[in-house]
Protein backbone atom coordinates (compact mmCIF):
# COMPACT_ATOMS: atom_id res chain seq x y z
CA UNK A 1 0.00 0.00 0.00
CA UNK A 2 1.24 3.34 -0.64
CA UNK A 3 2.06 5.68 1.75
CA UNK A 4 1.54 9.50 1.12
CA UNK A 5 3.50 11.61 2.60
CA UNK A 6 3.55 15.25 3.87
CA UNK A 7 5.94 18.79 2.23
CA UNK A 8 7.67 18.97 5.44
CA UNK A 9 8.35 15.52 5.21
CA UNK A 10 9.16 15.31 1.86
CA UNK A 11 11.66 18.31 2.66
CA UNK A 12 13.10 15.95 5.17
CA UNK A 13 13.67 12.98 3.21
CA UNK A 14 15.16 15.03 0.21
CA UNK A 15 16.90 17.75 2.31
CA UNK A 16 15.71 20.71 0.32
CA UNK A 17 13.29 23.45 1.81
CA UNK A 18 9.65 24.45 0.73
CA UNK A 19 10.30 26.64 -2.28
CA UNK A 20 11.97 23.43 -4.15
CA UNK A 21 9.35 20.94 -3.37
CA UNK A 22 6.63 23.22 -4.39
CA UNK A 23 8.83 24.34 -7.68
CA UNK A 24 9.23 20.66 -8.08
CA UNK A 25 5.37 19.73 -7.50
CA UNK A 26 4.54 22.23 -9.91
CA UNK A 27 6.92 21.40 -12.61
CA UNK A 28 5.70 17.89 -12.01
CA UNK A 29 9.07 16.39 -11.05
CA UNK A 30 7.26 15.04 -8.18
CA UNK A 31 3.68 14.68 -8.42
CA UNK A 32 1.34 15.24 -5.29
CA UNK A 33 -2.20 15.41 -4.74
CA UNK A 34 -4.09 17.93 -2.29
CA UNK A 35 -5.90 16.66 0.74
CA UNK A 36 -9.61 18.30 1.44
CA UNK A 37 -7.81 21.01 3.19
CA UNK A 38 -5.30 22.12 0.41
CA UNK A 39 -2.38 20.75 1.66
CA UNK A 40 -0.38 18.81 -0.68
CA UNK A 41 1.10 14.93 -0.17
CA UNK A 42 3.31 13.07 -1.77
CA UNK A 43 3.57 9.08 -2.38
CA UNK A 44 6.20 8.10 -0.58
CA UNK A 45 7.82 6.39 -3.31
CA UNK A 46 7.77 9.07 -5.54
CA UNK A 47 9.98 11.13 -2.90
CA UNK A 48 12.38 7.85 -2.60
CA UNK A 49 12.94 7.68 -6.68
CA UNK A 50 13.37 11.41 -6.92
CA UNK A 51 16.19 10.99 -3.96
CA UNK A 52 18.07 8.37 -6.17
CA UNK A 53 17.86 10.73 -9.37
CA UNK A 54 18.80 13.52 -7.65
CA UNK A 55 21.69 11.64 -6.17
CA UNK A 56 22.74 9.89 -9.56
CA UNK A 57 22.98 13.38 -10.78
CA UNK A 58 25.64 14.23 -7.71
CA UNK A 59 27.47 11.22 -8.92
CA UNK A 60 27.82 11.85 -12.19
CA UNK A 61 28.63 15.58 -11.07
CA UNK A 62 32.32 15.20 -10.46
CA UNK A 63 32.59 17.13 -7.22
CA UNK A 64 35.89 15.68 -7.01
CA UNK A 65 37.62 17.05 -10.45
CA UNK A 66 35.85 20.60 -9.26
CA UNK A 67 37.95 20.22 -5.98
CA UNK A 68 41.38 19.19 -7.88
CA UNK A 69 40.11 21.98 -10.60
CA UNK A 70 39.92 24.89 -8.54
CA UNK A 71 42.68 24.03 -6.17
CA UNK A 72 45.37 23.49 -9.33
CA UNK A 73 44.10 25.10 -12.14
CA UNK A 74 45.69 28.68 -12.81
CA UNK A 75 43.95 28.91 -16.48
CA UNK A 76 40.65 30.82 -15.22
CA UNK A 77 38.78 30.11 -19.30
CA UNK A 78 39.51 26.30 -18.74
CA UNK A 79 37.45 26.60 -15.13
CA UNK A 80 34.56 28.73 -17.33
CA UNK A 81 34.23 26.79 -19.48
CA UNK A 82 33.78 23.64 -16.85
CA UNK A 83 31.44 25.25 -15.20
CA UNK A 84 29.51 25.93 -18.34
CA UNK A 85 29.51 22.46 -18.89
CA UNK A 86 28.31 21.56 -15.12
CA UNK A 87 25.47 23.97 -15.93
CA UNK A 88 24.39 22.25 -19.90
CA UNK A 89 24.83 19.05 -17.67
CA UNK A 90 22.69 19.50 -14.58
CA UNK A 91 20.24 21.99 -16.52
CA UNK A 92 19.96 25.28 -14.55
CA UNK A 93 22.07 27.84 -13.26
CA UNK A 94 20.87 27.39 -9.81
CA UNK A 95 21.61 23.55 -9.64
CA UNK A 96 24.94 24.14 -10.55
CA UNK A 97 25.58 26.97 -7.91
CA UNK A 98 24.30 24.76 -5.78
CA UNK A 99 26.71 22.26 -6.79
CA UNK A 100 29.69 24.72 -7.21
CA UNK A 101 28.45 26.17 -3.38
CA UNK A 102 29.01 22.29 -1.97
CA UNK A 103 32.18 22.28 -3.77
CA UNK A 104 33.56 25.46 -1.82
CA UNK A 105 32.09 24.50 1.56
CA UNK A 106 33.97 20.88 0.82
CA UNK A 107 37.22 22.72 0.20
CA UNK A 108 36.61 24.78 3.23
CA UNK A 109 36.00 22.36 5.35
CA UNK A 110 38.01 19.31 4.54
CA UNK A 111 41.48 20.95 4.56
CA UNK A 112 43.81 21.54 7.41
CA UNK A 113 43.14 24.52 9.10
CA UNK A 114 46.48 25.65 8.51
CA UNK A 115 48.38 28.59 6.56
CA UNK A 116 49.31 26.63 3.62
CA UNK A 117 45.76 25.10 3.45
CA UNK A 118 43.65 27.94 4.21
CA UNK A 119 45.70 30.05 1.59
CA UNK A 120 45.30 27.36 -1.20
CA UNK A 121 41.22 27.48 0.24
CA UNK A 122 41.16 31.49 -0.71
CA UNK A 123 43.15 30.94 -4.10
CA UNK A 124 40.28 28.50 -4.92
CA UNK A 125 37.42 30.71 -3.82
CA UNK A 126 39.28 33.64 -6.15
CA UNK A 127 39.54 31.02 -9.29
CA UNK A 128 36.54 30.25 -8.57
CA UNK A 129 35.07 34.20 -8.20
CA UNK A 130 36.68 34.90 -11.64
CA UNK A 131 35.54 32.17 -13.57
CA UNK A 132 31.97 33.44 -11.92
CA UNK A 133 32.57 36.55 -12.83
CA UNK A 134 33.42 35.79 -16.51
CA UNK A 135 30.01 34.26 -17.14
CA UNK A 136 28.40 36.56 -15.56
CA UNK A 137 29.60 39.54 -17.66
CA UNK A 138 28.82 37.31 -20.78
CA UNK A 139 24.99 37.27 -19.46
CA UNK A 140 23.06 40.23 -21.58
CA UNK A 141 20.98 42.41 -19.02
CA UNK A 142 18.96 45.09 -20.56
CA UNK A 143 19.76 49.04 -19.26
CA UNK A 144 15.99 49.06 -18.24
CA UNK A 145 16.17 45.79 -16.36
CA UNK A 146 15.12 45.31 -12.75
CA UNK A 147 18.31 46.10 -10.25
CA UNK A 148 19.44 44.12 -7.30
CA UNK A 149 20.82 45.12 -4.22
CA UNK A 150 23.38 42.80 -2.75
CA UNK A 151 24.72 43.48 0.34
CA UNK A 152 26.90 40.69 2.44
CA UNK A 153 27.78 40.26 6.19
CA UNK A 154 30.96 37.61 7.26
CA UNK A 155 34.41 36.45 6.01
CA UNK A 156 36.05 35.66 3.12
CA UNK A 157 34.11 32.14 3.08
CA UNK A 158 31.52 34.55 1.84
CA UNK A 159 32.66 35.55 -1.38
CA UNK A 160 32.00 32.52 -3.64
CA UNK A 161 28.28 32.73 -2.42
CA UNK A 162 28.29 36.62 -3.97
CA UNK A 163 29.53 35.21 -7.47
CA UNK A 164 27.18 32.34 -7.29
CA UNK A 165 24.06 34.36 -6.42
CA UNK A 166 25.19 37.30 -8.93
CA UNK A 167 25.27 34.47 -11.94
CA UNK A 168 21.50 33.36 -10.61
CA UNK A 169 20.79 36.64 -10.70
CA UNK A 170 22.26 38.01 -14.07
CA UNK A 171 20.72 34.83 -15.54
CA UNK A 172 17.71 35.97 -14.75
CA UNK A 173 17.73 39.17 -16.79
CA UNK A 174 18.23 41.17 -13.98
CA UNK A 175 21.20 43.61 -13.06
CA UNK A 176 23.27 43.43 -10.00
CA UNK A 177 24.64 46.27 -7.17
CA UNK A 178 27.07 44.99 -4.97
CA UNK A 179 27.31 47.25 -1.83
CA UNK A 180 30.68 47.99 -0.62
CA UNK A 181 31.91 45.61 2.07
CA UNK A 182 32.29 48.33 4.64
CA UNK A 183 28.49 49.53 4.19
CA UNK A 184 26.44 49.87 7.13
CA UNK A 185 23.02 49.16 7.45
CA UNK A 186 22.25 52.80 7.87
CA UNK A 187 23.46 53.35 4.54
CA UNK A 188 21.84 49.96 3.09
CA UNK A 189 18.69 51.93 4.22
CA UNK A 190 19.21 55.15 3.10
CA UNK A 191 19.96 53.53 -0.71
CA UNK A 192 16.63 51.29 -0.41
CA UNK A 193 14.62 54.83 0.69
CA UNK A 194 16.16 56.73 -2.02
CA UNK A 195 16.05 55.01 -4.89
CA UNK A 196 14.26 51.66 -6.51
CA UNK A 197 15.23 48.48 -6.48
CA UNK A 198 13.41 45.33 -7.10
CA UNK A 199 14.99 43.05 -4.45
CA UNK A 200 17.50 43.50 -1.36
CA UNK A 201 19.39 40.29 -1.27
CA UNK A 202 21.75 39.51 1.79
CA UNK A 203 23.93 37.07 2.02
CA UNK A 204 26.10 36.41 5.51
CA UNK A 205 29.02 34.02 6.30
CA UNK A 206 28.62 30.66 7.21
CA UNK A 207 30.27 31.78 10.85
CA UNK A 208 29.89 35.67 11.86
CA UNK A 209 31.24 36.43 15.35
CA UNK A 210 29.05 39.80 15.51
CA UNK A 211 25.11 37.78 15.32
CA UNK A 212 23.82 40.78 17.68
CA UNK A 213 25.04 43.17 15.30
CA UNK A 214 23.64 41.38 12.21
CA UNK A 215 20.33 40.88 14.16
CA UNK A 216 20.29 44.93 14.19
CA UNK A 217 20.98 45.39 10.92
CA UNK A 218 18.99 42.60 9.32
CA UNK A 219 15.97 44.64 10.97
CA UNK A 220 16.96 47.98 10.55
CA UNK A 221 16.65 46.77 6.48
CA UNK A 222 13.75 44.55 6.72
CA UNK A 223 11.71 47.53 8.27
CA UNK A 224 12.96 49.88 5.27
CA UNK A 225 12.32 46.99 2.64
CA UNK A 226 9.18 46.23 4.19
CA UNK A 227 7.94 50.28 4.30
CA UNK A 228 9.10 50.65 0.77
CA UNK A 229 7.94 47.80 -0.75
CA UNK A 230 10.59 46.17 -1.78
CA UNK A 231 11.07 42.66 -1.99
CA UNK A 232 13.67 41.17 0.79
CA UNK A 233 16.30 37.73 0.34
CA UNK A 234 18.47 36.30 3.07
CA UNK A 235 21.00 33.43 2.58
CA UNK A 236 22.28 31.16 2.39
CA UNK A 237 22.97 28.86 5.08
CA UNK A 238 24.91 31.76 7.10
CA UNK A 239 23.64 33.10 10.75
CA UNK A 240 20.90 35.49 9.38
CA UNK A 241 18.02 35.72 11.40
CA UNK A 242 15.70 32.81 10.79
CA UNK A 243 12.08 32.82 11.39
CA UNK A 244 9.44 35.29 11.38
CA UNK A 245 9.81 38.61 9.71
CA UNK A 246 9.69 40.50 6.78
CA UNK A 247 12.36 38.82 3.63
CA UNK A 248 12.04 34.99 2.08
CA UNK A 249 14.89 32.83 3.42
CA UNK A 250 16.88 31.14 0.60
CA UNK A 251 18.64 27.74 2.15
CA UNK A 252 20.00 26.90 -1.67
CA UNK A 253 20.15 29.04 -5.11
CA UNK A 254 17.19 26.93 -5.95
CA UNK A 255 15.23 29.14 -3.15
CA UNK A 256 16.84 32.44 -4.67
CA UNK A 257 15.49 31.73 -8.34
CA UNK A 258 11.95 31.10 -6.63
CA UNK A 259 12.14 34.46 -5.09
CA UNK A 260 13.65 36.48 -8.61
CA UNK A 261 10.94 34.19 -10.86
């Protein structure tokens, strides 16, 4: 007999958050049916064969050359063009910044926390940043397309997640305003009351020692976004503030092209 299943358990199971399994229920990719009440369920075997696919797809992503890739290679086109390939392979821009995002966090994590090792990490992350950036600047974006703010909070672990979410972003016909590192959230707010933008996205570091501080400014923006009406991102993974309040919280680039579709 089959067993149906719930979204939040289906998130479970497949380790993804809302915005994916409803993208994915309405693309089909995994089929559900609505219970008297609206809510949506899922057979539970549907959720099992889309785990397998989605992990044959990991497998046949070689997260291992991307590691030996961006740790070796000094020829920034021959990384391009790889990740162009990743992308034609798994299909979207967001899977493969997804991808690419594991592939960082692996190289962060895995090495010795050493000089030697965490130098080699940032010479990746900057390979890795340029190769982005290439792609992105390939990306036509009309003059009169929709601008996004992007504003970051955290290390250096941070910067491949800016790249990543820029190339989501430029893919998306829409242009992209990086704020300068040093901006403070009075400023942030000043630019979102004076001028218009179609989305604030911010993006903090996996660990950031000042959480009080980025609690302060997270609100201080999500009041201004929220009084302008202006559309408000926060990701991925890092320490923003999660729960309720004002903004859509991205776990993945999958989230993030939810929010700009």
């Amino acid at each position: 007999m089959n067993k149906w299943i719930s979204t939040k358990e289906a998130m479970k199971v497949l380790g993804v958050g809302s915005t994916t399994i409803k993208r994915w229920a309405d693309e089909d990719t995994l089929p559900s049916r609505r219970t008297a009440g609206g809510h949506r369920r899922f057979r539970r075997e549907a959720v099992d064969r889309l785990l397998r696919q989605e992990a044959a797809v990991g497998k046949e992503s070689p997260t291992g050359e991307f590691f030996d890739l961006l740790i070796e290679e000094n020829d920034i086109m021959r990384i391009r063009d790889r990740i162009i390939q990743l992308r034609d392979q798994l299909g979207d821009w967001y899977r493969a910044a997804d991808h690419l995002d594991n592939v960082m966090v692996k190289i962060w994590s895995d090495r010795p926390h050493d000089d030697e090792s965490n130098a080699k990490s940032h010479v990746a992350a900057g390979r890795l940043g340029l190769a982005l950036s290439a792609i992105s600047k390939s990306l036509a974006v009309e003059s009169a397309a929709p601008i996004v703010l992007m504003a970051n909070f955290g290390g250096l672990q941070l910067s491949h997640r800016l790249a990543l979410a820029e190339l989501c972003v430029r893919s998306e016909g829409m242009e992209v305003l990086r704020a300068q590192q040093k901006t403070s959230a009075r400023e942030l707010t000043a630019q979102i009351q004076s001028w218009n933008q179609r989305l604030i996205l911010l993006v903090a570091a996996e660990q950031c020692d000042e959480c009080d501080l980025l609690a302060t400014a997270y609100h201080a923006i999500s009041t201004a976004c929220q009084e302008q009406g202006v559309e408000l991102a926060i990701g991925f993974g890092g320490n923003m503030p999660d729960g309720a309040g004002y903004g859509y919280h991205c776990h993945s680039f999958g989230d993030l092209m939810d929010v700009l579709q």
